[in-house]
C-alpha atoms as a PDB file:
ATOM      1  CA  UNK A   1      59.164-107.890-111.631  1.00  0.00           C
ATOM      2  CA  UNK A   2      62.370-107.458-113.793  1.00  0.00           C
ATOM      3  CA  UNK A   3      64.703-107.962-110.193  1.00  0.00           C
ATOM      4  CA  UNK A   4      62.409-111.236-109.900  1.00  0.00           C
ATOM      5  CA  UNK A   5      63.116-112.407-113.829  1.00  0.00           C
ATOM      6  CA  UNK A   6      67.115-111.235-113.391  1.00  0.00           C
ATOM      7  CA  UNK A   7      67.334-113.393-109.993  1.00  0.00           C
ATOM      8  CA  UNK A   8      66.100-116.569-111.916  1.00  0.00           C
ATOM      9  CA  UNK A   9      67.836-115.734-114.897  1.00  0.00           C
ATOM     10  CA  UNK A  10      71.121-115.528-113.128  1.00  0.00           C
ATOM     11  CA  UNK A  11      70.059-118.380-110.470  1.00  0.00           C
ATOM     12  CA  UNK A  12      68.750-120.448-113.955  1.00  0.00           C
ATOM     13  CA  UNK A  13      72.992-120.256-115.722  1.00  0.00           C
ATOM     14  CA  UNK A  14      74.764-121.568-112.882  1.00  0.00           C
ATOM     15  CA  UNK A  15      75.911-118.015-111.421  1.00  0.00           C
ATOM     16  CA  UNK A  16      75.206-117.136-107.727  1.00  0.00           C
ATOM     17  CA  UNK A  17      76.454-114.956-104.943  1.00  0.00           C
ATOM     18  CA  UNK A  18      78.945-116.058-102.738  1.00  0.00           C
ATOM     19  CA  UNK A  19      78.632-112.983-100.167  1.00  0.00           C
ATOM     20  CA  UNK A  20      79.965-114.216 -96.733  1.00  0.00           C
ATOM     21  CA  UNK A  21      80.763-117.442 -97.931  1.00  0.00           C
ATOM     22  CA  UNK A  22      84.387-117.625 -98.907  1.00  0.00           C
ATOM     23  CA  UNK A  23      86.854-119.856 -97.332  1.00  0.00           C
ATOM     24  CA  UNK A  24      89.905-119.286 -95.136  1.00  0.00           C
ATOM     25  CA  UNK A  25      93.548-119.932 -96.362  1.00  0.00           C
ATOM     26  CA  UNK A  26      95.038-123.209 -96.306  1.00  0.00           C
ATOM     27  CA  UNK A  27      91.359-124.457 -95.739  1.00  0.00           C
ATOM     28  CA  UNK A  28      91.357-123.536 -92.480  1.00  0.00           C
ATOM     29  CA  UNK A  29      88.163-123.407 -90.654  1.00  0.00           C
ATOM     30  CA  UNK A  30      88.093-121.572 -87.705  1.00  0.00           C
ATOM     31  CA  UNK A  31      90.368-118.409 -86.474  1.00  0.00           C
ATOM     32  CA  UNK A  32      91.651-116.583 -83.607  1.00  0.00           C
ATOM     33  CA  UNK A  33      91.651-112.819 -83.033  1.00  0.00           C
ATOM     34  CA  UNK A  34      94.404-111.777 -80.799  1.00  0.00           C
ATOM     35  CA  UNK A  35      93.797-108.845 -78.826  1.00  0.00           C
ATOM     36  CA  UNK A  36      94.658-105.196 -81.129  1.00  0.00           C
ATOM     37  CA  UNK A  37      97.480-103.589 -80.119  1.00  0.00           C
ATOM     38  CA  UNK A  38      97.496 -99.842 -80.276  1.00  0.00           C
ATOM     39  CA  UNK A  39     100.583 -98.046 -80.052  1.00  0.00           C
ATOM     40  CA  UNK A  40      98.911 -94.756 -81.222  1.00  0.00           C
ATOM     41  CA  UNK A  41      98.153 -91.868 -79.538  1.00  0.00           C
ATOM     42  CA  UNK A  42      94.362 -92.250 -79.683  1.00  0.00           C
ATOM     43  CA  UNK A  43      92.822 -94.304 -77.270  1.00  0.00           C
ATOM     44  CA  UNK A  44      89.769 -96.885 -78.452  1.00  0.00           C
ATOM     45  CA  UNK A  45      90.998 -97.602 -81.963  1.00  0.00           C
ATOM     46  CA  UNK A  46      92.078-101.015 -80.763  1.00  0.00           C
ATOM     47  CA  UNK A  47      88.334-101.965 -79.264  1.00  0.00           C
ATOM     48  CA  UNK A  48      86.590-100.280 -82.645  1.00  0.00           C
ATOM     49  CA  UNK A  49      88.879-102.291 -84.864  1.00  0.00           C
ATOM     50  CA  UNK A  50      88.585-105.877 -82.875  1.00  0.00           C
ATOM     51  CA  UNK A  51      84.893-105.148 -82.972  1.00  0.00           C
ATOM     52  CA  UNK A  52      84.616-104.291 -86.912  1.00  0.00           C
ATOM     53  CA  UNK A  53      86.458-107.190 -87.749  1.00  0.00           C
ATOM     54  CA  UNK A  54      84.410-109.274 -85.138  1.00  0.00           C
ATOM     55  CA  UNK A  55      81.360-108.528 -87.597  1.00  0.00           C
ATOM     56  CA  UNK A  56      83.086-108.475 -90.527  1.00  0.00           C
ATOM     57  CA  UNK A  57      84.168-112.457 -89.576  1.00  0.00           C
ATOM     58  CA  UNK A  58      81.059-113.766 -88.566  1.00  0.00           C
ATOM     59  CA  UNK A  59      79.310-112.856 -91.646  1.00  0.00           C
ATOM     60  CA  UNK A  60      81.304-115.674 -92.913  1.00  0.00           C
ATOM     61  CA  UNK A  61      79.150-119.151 -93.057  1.00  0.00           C
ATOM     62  CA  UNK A  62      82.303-120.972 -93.497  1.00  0.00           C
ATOM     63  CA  UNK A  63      84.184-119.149 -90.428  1.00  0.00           C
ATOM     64  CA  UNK A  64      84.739-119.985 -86.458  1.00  0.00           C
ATOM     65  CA  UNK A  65      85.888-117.866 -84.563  1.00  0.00           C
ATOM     66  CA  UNK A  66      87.790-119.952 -81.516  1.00  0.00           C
ATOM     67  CA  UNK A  67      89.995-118.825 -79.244  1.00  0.00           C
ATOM     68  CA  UNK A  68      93.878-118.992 -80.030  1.00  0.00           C
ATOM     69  CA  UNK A  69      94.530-122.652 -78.658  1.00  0.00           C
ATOM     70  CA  UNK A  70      91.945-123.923 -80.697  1.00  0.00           C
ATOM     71  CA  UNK A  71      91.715-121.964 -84.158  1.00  0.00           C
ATOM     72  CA  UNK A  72      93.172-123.013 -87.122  1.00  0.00           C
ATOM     73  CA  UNK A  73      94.888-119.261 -87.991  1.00  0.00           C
ATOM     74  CA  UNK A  74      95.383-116.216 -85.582  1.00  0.00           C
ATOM     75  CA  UNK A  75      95.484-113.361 -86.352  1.00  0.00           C
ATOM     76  CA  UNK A  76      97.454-110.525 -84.864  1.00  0.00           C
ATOM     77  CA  UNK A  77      97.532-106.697 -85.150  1.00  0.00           C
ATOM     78  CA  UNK A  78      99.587-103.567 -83.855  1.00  0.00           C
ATOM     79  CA  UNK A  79      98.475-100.445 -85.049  1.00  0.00           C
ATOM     80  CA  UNK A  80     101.276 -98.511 -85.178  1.00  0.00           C
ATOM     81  CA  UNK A  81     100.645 -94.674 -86.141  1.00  0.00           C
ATOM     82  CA  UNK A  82      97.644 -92.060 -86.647  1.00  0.00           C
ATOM     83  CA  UNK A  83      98.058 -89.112 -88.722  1.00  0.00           C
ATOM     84  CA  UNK A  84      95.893 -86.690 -89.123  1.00  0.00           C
ATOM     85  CA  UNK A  85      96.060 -84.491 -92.754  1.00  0.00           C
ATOM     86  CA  UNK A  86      94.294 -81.747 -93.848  1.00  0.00           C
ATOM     87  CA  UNK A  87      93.177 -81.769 -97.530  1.00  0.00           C
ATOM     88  CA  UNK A  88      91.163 -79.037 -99.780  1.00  0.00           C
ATOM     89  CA  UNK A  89      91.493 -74.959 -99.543  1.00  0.00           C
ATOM     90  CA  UNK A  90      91.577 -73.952 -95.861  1.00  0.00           C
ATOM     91  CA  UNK A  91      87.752 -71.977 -95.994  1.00  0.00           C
ATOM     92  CA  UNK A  92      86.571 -75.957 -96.945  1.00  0.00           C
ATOM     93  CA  UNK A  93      89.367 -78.245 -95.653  1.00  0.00           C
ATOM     94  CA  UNK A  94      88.323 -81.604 -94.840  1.00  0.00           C
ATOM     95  CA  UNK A  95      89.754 -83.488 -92.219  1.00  0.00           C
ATOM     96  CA  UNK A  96      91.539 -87.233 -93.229  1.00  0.00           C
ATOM     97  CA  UNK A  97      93.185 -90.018 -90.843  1.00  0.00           C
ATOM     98  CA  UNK A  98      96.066 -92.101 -92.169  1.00  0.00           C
ATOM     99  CA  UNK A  99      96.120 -95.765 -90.233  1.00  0.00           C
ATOM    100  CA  UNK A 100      99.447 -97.700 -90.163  1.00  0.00           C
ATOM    101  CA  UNK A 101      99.595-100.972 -88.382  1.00  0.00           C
ATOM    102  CA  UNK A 102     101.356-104.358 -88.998  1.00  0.00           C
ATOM    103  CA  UNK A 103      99.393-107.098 -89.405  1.00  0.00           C
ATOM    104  CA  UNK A 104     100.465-111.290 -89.248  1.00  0.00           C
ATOM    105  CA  UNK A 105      98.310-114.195 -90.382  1.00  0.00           C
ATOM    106  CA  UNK A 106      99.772-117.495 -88.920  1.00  0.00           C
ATOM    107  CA  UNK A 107      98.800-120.821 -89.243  1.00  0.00           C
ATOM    108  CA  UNK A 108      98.816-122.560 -86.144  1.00  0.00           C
ATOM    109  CA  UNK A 109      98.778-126.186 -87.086  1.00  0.00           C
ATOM    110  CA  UNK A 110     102.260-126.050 -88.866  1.00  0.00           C
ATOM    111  CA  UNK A 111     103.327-122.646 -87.279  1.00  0.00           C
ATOM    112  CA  UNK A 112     103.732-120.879 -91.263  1.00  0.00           C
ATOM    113  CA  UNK A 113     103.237-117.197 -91.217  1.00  0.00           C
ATOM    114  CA  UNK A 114     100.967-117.031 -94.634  1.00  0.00           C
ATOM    115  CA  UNK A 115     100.465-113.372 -94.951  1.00  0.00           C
ATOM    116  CA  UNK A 116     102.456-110.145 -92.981  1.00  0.00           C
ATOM    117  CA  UNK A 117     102.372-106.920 -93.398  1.00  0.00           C
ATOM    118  CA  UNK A 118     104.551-104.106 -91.835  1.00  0.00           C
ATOM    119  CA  UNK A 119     102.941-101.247 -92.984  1.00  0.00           C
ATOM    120  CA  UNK A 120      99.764-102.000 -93.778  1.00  0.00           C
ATOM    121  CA  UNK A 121      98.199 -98.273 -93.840  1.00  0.00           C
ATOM    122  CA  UNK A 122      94.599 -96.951 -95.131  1.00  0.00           C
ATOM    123  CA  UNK A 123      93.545 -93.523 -95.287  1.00  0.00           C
ATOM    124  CA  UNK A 124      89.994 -91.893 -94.977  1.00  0.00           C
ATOM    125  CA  UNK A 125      89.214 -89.240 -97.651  1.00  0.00           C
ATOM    126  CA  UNK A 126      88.109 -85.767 -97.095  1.00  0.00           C
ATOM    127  CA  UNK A 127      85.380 -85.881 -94.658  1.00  0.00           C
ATOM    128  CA  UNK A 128      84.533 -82.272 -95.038  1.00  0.00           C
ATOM    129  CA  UNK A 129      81.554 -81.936 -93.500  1.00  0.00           C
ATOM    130  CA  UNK A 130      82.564 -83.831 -90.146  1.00  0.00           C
ATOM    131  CA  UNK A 131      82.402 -82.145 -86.857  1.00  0.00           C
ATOM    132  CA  UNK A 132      85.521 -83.984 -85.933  1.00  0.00           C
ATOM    133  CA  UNK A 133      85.610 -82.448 -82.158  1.00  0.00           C
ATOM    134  CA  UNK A 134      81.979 -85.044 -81.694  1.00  0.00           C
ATOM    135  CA  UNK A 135      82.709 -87.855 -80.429  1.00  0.00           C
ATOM    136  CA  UNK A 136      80.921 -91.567 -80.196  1.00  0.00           C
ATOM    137  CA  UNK A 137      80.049 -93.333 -77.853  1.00  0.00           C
ATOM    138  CA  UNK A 138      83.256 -95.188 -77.938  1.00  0.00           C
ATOM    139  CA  UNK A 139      85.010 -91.817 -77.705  1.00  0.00           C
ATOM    140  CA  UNK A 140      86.179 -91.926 -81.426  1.00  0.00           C
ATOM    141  CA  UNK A 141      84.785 -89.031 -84.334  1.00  0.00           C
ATOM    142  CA  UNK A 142      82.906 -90.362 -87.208  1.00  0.00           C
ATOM    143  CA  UNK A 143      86.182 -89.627 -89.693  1.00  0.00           C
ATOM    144  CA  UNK A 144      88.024 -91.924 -86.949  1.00  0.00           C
ATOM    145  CA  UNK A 145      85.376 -94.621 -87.238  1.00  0.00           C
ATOM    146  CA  UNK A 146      85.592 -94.670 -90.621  1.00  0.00           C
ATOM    147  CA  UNK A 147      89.586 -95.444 -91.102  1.00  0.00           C
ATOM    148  CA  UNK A 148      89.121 -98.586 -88.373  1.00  0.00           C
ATOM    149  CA  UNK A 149      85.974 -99.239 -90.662  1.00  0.00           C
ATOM    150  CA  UNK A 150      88.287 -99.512 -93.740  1.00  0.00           C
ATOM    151  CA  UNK A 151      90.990-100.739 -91.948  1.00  0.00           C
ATOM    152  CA  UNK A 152      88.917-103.868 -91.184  1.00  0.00           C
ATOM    153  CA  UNK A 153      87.649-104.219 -94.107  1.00  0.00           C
ATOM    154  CA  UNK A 154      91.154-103.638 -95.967  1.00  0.00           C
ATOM    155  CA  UNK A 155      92.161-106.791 -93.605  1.00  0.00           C
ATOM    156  CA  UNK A 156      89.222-108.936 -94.003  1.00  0.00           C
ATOM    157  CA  UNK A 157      89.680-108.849 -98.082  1.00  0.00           C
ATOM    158  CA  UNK A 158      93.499-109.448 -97.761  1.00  0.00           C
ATOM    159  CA  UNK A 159      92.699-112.679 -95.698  1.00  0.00           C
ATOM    160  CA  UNK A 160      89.582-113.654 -97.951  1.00  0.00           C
ATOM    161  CA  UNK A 161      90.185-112.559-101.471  1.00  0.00           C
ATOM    162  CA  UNK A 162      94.289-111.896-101.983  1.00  0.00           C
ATOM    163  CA  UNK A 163      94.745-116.077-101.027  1.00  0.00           C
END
């Protein structure tokens, strides 16, 4: 009952959510995905990443995904390096991935790059408890699933939220 009186209450002074919603740069409308390029050592990261963001995109209502001749932006991505690190005492070390990859934003209609970044790099934290020799069905460990996981999602807020 109180979730029902805060929704109308926050519905009621003008305030709503604008989850999946937001608009592309430049009001663009639709963008392109270029095929990930992975210049790591680990096979798969490319098709995990392509496929987070993939999701991560079409949760957008205001969002087309089109191929590259016909999109408004494309978007292109090298990963670049893996690291692995250790962190913690070595009886509980936990085992972390580092992500590097440069990533461009270009607008296709008047050829303007709009965001790059050489180095964009996220790191997992100490995933402890991992089995990191398990892998997916993709072939990638859960602590490797989750740095493409926050790689996308490091990506999809730069494009949505940093404009």
């Amino acid at each position: 009952m109180f979730f029902l009186l805060l929704m109308l209450g926050l519905g009621g002074c003008g305030y709503h959510f604008e989850a999946g919603s937001r608009r592309l740069p430049g009001d663009a409308q639709s963008l392109a995905l270029l095929p990930v390029q992975n210049r790591t050592d680990q096979a798969g990261l490319e098709t995990r990443l392509a496929s987070e963001l993939r999701t991560l995109f079409r949760a957008n209502e205001k969002l087309t995904l089109k191929p590259p001749e016909l999109a408004d932006l494309i978007l292109a991505i090298t990963l670049i390096s893996l690291q692995e690190f250790t962190q913690g005492a070595e009886a509980d070390a936990g085992v972390g991935y580092r992500l590097r990859g440069q990533v461009v934003l270009e607008d296709r209609r008047n050829r303007k790059t709009l965001w790059s970044d050489p180095t964009l790099t996220v790191e997992t934290g100490s995933a402890g408890t991992y089995d990191t020799t398990t892998l997916s069905r993709q072939g990638l460990t859960p602590v490797l699933r989750n740095v493409v996981q926050r790689y996308a999602e490091q990506v999809h807020h730069r494009i949505f939220l940093d404009f």
